[in-house]
C-alpha atoms as a PDB file:
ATOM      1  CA  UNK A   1       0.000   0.000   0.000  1.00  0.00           C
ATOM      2  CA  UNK A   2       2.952   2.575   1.008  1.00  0.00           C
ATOM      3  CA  UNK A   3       4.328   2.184  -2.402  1.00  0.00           C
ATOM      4  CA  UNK A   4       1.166   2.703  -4.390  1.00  0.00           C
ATOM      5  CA  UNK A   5      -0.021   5.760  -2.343  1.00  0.00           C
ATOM      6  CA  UNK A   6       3.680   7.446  -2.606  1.00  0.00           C
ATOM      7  CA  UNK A   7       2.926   7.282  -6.282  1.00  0.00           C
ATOM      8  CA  UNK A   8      -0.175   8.752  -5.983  1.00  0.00           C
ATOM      9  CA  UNK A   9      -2.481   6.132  -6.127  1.00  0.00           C
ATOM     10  CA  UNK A  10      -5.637   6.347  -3.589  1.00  0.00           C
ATOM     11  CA  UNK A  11      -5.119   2.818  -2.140  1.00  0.00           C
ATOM     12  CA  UNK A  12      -6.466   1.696   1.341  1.00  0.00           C
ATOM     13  CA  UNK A  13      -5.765  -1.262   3.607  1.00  0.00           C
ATOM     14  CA  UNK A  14      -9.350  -2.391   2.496  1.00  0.00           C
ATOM     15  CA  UNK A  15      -8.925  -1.897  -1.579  1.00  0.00           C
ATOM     16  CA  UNK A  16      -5.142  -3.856  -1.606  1.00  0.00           C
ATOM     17  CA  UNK A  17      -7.454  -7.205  -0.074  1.00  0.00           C
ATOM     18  CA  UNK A  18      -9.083  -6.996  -3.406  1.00  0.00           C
ATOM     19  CA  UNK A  19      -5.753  -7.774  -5.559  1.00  0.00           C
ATOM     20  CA  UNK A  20      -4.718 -10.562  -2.769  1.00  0.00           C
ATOM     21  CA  UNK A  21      -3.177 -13.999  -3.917  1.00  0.00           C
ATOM     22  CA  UNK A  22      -2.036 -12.011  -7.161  1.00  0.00           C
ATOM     23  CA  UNK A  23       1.610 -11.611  -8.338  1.00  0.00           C
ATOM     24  CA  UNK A  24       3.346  -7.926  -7.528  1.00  0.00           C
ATOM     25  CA  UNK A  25       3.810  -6.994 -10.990  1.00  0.00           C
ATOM     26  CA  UNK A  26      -0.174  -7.781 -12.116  1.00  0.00           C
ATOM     27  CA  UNK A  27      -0.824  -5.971  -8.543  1.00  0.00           C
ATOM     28  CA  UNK A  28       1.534  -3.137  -9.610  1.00  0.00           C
ATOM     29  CA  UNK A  29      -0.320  -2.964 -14.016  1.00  0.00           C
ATOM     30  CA  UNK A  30      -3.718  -3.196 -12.388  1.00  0.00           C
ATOM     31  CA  UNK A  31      -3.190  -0.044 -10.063  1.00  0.00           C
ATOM     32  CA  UNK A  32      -1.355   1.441 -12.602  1.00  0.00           C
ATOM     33  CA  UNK A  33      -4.475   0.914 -15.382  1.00  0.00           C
ATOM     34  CA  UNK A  34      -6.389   2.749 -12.679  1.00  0.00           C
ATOM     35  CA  UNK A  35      -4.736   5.972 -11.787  1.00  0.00           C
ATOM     36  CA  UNK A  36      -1.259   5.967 -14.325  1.00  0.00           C
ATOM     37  CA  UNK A  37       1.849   7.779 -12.810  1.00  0.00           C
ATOM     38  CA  UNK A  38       4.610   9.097 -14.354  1.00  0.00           C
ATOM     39  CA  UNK A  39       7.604   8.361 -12.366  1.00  0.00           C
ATOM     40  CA  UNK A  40       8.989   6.010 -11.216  1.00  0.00           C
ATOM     41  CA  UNK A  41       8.946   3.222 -13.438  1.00  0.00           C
ATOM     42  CA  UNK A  42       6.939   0.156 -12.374  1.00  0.00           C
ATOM     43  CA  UNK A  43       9.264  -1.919 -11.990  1.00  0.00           C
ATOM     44  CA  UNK A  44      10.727   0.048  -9.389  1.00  0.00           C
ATOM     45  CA  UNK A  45       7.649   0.007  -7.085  1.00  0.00           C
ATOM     46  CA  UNK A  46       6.827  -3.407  -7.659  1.00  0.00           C
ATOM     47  CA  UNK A  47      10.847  -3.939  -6.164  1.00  0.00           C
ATOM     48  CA  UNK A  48       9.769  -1.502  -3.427  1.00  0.00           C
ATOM     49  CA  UNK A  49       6.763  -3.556  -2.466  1.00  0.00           C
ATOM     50  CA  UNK A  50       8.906  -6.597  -2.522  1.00  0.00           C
ATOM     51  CA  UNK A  51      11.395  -5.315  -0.416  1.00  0.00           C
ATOM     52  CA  UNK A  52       8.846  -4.360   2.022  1.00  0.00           C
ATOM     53  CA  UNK A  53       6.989  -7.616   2.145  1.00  0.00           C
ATOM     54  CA  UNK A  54      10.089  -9.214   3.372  1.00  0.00           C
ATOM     55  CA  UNK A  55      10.751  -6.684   5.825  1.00  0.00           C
ATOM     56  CA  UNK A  56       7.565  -7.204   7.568  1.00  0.00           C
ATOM     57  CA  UNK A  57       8.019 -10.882   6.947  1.00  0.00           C
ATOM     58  CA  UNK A  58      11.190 -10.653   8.701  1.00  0.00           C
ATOM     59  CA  UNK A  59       9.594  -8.171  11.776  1.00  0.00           C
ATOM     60  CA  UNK A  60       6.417  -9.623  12.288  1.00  0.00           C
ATOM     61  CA  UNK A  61       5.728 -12.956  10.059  1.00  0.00           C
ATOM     62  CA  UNK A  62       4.116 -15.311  12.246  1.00  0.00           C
ATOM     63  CA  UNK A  63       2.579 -18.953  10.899  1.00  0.00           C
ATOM     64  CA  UNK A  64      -0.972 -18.914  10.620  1.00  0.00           C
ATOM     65  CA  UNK A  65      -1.832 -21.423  13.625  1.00  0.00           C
ATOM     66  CA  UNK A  66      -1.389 -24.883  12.988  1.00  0.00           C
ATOM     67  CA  UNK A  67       0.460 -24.311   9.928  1.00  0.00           C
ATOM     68  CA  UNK A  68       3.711 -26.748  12.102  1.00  0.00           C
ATOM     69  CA  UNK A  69       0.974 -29.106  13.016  1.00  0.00           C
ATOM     70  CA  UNK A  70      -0.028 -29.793  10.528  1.00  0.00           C
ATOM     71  CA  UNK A  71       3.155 -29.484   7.765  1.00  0.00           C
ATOM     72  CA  UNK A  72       4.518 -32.077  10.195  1.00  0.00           C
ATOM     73  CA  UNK A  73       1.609 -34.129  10.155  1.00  0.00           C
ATOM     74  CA  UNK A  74       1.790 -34.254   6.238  1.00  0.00           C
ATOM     75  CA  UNK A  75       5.232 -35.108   6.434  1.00  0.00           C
ATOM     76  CA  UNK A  76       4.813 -38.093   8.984  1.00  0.00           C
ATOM     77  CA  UNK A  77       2.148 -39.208   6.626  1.00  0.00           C
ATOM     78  CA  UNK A  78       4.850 -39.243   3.837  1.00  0.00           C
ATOM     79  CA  UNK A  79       3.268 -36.446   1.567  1.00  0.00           C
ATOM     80  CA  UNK A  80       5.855 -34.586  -0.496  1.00  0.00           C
ATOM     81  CA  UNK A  81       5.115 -30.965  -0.565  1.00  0.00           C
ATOM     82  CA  UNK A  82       5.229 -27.636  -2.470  1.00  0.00           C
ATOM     83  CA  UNK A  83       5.132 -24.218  -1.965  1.00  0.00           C
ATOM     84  CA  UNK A  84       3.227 -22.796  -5.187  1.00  0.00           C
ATOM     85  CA  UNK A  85       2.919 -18.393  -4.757  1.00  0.00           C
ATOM     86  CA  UNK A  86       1.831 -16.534  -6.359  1.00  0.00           C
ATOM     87  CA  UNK A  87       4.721 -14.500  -4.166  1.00  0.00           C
ATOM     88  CA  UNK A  88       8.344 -13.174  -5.457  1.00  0.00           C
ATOM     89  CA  UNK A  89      10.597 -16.422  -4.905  1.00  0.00           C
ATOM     90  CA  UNK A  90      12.649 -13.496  -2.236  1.00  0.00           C
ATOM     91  CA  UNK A  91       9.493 -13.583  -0.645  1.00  0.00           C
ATOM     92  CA  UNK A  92       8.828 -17.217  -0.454  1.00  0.00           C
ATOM     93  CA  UNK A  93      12.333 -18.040   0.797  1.00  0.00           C
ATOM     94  CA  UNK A  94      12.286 -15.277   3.377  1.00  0.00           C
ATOM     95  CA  UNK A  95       8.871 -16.279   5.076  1.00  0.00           C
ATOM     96  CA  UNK A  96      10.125 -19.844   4.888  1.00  0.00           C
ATOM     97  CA  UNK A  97      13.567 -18.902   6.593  1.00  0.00           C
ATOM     98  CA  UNK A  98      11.641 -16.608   9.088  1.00  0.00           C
ATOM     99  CA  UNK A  99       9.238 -18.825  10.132  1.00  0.00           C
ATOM    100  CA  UNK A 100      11.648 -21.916  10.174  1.00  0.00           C
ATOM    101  CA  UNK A 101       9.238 -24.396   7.418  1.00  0.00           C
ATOM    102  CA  UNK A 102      11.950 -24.587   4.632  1.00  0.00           C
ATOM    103  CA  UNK A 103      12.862 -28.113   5.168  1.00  0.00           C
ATOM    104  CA  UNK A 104       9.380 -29.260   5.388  1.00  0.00           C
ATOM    105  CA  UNK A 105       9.093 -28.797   1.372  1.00  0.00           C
ATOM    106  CA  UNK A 106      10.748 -30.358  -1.804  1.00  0.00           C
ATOM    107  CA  UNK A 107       9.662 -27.829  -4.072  1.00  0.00           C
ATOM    108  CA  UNK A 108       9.088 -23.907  -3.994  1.00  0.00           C
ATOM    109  CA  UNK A 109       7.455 -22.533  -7.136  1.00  0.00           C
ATOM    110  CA  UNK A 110       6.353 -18.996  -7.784  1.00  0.00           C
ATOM    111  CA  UNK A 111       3.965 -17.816 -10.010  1.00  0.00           C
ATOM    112  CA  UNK A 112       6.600 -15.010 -11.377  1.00  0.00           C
ATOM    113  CA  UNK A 113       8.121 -18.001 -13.387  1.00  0.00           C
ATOM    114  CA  UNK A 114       4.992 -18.429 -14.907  1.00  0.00           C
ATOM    115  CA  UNK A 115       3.072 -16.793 -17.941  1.00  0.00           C
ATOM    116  CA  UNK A 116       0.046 -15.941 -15.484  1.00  0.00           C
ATOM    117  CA  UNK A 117       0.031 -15.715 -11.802  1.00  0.00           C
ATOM    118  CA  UNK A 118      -3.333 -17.189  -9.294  1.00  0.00           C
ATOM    119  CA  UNK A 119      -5.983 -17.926 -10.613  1.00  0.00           C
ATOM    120  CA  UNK A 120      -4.501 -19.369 -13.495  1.00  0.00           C
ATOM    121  CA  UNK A 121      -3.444 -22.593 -12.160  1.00  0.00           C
ATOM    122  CA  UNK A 122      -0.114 -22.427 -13.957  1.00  0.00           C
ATOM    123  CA  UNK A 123       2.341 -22.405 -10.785  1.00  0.00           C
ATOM    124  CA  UNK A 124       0.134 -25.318  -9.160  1.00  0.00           C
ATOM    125  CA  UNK A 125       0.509 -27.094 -12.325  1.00  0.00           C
ATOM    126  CA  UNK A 126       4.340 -26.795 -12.238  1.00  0.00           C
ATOM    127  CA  UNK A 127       4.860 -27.484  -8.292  1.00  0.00           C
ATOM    128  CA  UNK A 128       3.177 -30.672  -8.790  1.00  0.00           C
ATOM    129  CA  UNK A 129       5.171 -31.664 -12.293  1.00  0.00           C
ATOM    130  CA  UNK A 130       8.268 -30.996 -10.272  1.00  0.00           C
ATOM    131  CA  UNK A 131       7.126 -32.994  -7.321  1.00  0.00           C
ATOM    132  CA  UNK A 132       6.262 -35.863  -9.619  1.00  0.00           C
ATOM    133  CA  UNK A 133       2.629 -35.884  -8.554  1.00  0.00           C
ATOM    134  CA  UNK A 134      -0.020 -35.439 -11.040  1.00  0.00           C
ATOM    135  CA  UNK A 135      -2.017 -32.320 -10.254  1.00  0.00           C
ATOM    136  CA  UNK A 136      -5.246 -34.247  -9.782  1.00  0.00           C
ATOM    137  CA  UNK A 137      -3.504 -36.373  -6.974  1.00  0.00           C
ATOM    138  CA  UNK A 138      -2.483 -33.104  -5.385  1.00  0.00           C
ATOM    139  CA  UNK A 139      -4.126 -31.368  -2.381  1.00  0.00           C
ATOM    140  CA  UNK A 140      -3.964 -27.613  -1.736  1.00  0.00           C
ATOM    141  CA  UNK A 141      -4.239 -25.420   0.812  1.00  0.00           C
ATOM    142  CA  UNK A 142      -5.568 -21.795   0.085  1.00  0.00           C
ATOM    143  CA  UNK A 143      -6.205 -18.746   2.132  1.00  0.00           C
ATOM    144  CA  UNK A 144      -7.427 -16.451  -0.726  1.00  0.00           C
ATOM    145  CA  UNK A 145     -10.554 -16.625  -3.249  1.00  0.00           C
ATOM    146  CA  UNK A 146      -7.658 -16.202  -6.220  1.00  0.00           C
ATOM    147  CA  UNK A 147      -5.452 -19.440  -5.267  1.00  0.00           C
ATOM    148  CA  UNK A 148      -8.883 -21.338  -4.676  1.00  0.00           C
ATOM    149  CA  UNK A 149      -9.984 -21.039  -8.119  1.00  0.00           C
ATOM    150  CA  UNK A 150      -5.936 -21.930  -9.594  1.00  0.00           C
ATOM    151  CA  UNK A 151      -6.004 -24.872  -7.505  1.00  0.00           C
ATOM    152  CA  UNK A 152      -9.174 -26.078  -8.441  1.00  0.00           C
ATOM    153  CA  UNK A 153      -8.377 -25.281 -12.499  1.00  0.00           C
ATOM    154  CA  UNK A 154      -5.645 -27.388 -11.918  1.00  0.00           C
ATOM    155  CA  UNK A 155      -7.931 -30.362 -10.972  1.00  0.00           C
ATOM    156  CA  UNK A 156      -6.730 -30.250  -7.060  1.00  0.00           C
ATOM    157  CA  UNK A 157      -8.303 -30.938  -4.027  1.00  0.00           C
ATOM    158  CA  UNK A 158      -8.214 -27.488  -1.887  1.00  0.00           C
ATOM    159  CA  UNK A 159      -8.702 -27.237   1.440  1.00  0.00           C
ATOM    160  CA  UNK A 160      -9.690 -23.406   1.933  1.00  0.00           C
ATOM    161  CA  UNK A 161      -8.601 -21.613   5.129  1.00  0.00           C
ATOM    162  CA  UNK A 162      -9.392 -18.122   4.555  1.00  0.00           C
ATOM    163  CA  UNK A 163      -7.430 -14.857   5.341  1.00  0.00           C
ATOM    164  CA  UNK A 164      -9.781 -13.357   8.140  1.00  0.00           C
ATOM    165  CA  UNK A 165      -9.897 -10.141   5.732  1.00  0.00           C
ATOM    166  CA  UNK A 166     -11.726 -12.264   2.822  1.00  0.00           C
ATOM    167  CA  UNK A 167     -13.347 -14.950   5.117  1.00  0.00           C
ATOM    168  CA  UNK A 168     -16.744 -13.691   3.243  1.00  0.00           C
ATOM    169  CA  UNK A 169     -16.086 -13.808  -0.045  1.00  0.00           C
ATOM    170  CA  UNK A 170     -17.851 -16.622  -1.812  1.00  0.00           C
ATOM    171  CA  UNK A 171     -15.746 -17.793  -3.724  1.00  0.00           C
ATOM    172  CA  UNK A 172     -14.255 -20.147  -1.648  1.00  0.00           C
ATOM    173  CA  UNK A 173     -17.150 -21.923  -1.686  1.00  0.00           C
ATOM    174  CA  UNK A 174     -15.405 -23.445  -4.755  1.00  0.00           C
ATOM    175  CA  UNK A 175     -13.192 -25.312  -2.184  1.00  0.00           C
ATOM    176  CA  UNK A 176     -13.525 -29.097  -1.268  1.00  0.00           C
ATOM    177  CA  UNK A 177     -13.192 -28.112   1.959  1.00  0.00           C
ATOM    178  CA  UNK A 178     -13.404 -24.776   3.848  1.00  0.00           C
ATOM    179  CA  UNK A 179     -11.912 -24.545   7.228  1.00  0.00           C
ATOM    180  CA  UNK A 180     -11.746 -21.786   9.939  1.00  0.00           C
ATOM    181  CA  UNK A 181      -8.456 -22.023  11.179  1.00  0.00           C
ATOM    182  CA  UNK A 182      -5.694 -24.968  10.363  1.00  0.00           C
ATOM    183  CA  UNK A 183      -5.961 -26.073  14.332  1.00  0.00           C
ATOM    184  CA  UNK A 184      -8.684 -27.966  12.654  1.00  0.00           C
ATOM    185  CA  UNK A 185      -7.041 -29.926   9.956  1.00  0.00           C
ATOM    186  CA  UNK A 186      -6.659 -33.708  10.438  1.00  0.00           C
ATOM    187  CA  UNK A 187      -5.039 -35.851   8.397  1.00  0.00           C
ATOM    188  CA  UNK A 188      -7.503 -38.226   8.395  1.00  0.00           C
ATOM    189  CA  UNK A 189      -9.644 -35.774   6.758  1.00  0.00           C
ATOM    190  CA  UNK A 190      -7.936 -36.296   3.329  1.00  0.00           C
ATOM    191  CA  UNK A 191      -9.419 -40.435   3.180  1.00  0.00           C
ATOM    192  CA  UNK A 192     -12.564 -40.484   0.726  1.00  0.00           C
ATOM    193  CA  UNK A 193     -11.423 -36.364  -0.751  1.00  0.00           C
ATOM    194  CA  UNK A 194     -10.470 -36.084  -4.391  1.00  0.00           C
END
């Protein structure tokens, strides 16, 4: 938000959950198809709003609860897993460092290697080809409307657990599952879902 309002743009807290789950640089071209600015380039803010994502990932990250409950769980149950973001890869790897959940995946994919970003299901299509899985065997976990619909295009399971800021939006009714916090999530939930 700091970025986009320095530039001019009228953004609020409230108006930035609309563009949630998307990649920085689509974040960045949709503001800037709203209210255009002259300098500085785009480039440069999307870099600024990167940089300050990992600042406040370094500051004040904090797992969602039961996100170690239940990424060990999966793990115990021998599930390979992925990281697919639509998140800068510097972003990915510093929440992962920060909040110590690294090891816990084989893969980290994000969508800015990708043609499209969430919701096209393009970087859960390429986290599971370079986990080995086929997509359709895969299981997802989602916290925004956005990666709900990519994960379903791309023939997963999802389990939604949404961001309290979009817990209304409908659209993760599209979810296999919809959860209120992770606390809940059992393994034994996946038997019988797919």
């Amino acid at each position: 938000v700091e970025a986009l309002t320095a530039v001019g743009v009228p953004i609020t807290a409230e108006d930035a959950v609309e563009t949630t789950g998307l990649r920085t640089d689509e974040v960045v071209e949709q503001w800037y198809a709203r209210y255009p600015w002259a300098d500085p380039p785009k480039k440069e803010i999307e870099a600024r709003i990167i940089t300050r994502l990992i600042a406040l990932a370094r500051e004040r990250g904090g797992p969602m609860p039961g996100v170690h409950e239940t990424l060990e769980a999966l793990s115990a149950a021998g599930y390979p897993l992925a990281v697919a973001s639509s998140s800068a890869s510097e972003i990915i790897a510093a929440v992962l460092e920060t909040l110590a959940l690294g090891h816990y995946f084989r893969v980290t994919q994000s969508a800015e290697h990708e043609q499209f970003g969430k919701p096209h299901p393009g970087v859960y299509i390429e986290a599971a080809r370079a986990l080995g899985v086929a997509p359709w065997r895969c299981l997802a976990f989602e916290d925004s409307p956005n990666g709900v619909i990519a994960a379903k295009a791309a023939r997963m399971t999802c389990i939604a657990v949404p961001d309290p800021a979009l817990a209304g939006d409908r659209r993760f009714g599209a979810a296999d599952l919809v959860l209120p916090s992770l606390t809940e999530f059992r393994v034994e939930m996946l038997e019988g879902m797919s």
